[in-house]
Protein backbone atom coordinates (compact mmCIF):
# COMPACT_ATOMS: atom_id res chain seq x y z
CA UNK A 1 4.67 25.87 30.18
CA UNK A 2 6.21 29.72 30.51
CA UNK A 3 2.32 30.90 29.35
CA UNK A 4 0.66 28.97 32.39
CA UNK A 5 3.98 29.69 34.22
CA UNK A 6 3.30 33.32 33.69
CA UNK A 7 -0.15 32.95 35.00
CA UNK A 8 0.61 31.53 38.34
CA UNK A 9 3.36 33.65 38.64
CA UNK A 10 0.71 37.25 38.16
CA UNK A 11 -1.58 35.06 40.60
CA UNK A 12 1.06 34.62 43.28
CA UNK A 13 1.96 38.24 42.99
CA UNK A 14 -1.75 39.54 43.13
CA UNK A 15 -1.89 36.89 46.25
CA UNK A 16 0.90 38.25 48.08
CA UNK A 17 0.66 42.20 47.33
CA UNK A 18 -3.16 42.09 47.59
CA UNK A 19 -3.56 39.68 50.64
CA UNK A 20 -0.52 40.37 52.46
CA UNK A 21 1.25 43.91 51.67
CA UNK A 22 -2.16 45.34 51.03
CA UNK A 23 -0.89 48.98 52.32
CA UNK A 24 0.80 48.72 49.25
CA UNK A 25 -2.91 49.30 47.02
CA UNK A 26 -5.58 51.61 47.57
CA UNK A 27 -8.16 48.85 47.95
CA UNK A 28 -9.65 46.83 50.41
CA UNK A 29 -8.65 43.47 51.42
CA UNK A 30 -12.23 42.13 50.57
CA UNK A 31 -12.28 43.94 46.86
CA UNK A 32 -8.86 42.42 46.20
CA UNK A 33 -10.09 38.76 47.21
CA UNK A 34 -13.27 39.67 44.86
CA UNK A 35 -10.54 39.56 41.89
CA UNK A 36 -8.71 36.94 42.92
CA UNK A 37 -11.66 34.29 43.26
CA UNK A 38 -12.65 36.15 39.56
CA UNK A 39 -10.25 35.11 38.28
CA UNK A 40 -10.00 31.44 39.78
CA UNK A 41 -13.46 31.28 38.01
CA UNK A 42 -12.08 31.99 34.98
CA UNK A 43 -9.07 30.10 35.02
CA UNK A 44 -10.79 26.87 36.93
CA UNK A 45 -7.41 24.83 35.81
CA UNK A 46 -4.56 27.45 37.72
CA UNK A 47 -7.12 27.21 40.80
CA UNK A 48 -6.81 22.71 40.60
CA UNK A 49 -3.14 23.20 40.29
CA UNK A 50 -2.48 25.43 42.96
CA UNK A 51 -4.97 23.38 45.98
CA UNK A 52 -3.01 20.41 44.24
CA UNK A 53 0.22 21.51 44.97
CA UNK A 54 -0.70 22.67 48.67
CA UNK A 55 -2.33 19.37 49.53
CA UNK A 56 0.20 17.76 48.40
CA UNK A 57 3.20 19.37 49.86
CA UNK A 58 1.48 18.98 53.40
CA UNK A 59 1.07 15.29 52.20
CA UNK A 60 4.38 14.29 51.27
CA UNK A 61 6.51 17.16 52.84
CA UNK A 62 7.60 18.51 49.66
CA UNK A 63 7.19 20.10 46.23
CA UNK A 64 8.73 19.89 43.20
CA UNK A 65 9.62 21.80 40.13
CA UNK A 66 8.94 20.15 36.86
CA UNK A 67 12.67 18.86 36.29
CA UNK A 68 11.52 17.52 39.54
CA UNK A 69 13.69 18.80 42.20
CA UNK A 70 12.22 19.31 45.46
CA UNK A 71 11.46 21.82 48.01
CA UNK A 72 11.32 20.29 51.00
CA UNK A 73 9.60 21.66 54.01
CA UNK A 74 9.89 19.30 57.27
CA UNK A 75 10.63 22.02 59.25
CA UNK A 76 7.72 24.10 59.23
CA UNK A 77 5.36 20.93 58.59
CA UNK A 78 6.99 19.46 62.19
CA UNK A 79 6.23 23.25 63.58
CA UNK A 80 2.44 22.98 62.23
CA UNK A 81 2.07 19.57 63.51
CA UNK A 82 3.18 20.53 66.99
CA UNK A 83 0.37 23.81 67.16
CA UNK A 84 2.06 26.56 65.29
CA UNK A 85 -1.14 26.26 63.02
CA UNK A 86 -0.23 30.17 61.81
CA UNK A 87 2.28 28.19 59.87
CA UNK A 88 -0.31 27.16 57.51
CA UNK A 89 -0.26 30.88 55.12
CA UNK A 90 3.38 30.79 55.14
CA UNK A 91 3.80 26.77 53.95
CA UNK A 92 0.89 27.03 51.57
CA UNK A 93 2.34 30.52 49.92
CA UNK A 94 6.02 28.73 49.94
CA UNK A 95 4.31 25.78 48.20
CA UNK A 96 2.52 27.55 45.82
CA UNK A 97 5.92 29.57 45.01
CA UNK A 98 8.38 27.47 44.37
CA UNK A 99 7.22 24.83 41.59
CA UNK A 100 6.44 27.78 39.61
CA UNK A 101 9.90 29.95 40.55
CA UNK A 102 11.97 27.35 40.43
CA UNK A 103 11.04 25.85 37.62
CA UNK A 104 11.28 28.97 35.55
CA UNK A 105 14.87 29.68 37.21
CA UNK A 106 15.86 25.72 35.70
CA UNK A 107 14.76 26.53 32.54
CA UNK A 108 16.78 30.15 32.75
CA UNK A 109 19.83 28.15 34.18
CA UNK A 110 18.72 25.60 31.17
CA UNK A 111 18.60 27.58 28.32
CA UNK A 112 21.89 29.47 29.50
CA UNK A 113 23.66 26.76 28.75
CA UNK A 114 22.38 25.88 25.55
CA UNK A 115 22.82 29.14 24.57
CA UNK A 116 26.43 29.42 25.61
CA UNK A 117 27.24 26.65 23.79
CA UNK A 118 25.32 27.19 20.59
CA UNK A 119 27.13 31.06 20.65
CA UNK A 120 30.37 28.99 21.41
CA UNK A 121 30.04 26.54 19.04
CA UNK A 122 29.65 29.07 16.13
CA UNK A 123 32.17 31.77 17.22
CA UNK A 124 29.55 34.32 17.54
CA UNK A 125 30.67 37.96 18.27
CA UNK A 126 27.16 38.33 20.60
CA UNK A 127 27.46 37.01 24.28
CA UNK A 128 24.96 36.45 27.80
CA UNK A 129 24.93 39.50 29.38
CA UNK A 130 23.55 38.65 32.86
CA UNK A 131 19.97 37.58 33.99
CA UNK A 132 16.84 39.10 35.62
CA UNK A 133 14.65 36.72 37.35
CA UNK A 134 14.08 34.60 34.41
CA UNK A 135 15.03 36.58 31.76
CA UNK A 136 18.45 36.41 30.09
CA UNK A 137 20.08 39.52 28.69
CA UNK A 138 22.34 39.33 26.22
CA UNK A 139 24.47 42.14 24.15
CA UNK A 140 23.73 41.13 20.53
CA UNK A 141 26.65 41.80 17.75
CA UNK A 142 24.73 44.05 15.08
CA UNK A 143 25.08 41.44 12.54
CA UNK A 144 23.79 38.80 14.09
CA UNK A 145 20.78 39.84 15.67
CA UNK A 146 18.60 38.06 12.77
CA UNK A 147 20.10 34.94 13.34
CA UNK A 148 20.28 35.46 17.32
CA UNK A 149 16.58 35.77 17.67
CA UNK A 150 15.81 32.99 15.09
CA UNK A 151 17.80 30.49 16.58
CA UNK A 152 17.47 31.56 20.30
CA UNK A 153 13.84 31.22 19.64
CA UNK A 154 14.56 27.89 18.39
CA UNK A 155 16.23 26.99 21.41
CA UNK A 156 14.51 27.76 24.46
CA UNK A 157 11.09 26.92 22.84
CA UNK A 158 12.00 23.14 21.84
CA UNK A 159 13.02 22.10 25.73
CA UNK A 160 13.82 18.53 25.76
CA UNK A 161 11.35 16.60 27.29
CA UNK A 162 14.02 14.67 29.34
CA UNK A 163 14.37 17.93 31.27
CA UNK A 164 10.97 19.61 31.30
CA UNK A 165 7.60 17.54 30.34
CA UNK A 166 5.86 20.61 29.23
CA UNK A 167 2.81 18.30 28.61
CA UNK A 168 2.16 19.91 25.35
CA UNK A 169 2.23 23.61 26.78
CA UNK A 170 4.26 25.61 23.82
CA UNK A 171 6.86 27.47 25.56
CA UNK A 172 6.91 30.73 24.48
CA UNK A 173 9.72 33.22 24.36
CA UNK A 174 9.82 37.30 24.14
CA UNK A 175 12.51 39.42 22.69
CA UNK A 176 13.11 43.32 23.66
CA UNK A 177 15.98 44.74 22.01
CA UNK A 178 17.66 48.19 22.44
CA UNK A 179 20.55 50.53 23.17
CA UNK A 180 20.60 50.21 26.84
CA UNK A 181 18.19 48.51 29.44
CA UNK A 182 16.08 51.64 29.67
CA UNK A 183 15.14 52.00 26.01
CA UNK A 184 14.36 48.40 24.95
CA UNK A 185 10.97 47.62 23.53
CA UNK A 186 9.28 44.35 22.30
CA UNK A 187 10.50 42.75 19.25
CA UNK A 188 9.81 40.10 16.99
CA UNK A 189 11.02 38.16 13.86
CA UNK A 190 8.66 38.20 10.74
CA UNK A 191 10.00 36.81 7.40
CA UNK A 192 13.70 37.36 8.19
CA UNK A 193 13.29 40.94 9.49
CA UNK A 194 12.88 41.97 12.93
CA UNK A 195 10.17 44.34 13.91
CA UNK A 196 9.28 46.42 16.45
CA UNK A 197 6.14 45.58 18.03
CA UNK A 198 3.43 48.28 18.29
């Protein structure tokens, strides 16, 4: 799920930069739709999901994240209703947000856990740091950073499907290691070593 996750997540932000912030880019508000529809052609499936979620949030008032908890939005759905039809951008941008946030903020809050226990459980000298959107930072002992990355891995990509039905997406998780925030790069564990990745 965090690959298609991912996706929706770069379309959102191309959606709302482009579309709506566009002084931020030197480009025209035409060129920019040129790349979003692109890529909806491409990626035919992101497109379904997306009008899916929209029609049905204006259908049954809500959406929901894939541990299915809701986002409810009767407020601006009674304000469309009654003529405040400009409220149509801001519900459909809201709707297309929030499965895809807040399901990647549940599996953060998820795999925190897990994590905290597993570290727990086995005394570990490395502990969570803090978190960045959906990232998790943690300061890893020396020693353990092998076994950290092995069994972190482990973790977060075997979700349980009584919390997440990933329908068969692999979840996929990235490691960046360094000194400080500033100088960490990609990383990866190949046959019991961990390498830096070019």
């Amino acid at each position: 799920a965090k690959g298609l996750y991912d996706t929706l997540i770069g379309i959102k932000e191309i959606y709302e930069k482009v579309i709506d912030e566009n002084d931020d880019f030197d480009m025209s508000e035409e060129i920019a739709q040129k790349y979003i529809d692109e890529y909806f052609k491409i990626y035919k499936g992101v497109k379904a999901y997306l009008d899916k979620v929209v029609k049905d949030t204006f259908k049954n008032g809500y959406c929901e994240t894939c541990a299915g908890q809701r986002r409810h939005f009767d407020e601006m759905l009674n304000q469309y209703n009654n003529g405040m039809k400009y409220m149509y951008g801001k519900i459909e941008r809201q709707a297309k947000n929030s499965p895809i946030q807040g399901s990647l903020g549940q599996l953060a809050n998820y795999n925190i856990s897990r994590l905290t226990k597993w570290l727990e459980e086995n005394n570990m000298k490395s502990r969570l740091v803090n978190t960045v959107h959906d990232s998790i930072m943690v300061e890893v002992h020396k020693d353990e950073i092998v076994e950290f990355i092995d069994t972190a891995s482990y973790i977060m990509e075997n979700v349980p499907k009584t919390f997440i039905d990933t329908k068969n997406i692999p979840m996929k998780v990235d490691f960046k290691i360094g000194m400080s925030w500033g100088s960490m790069t990609e990383a990866e564990l190949i046959n019991g070593k961990v390498k830096i990745k070019e």
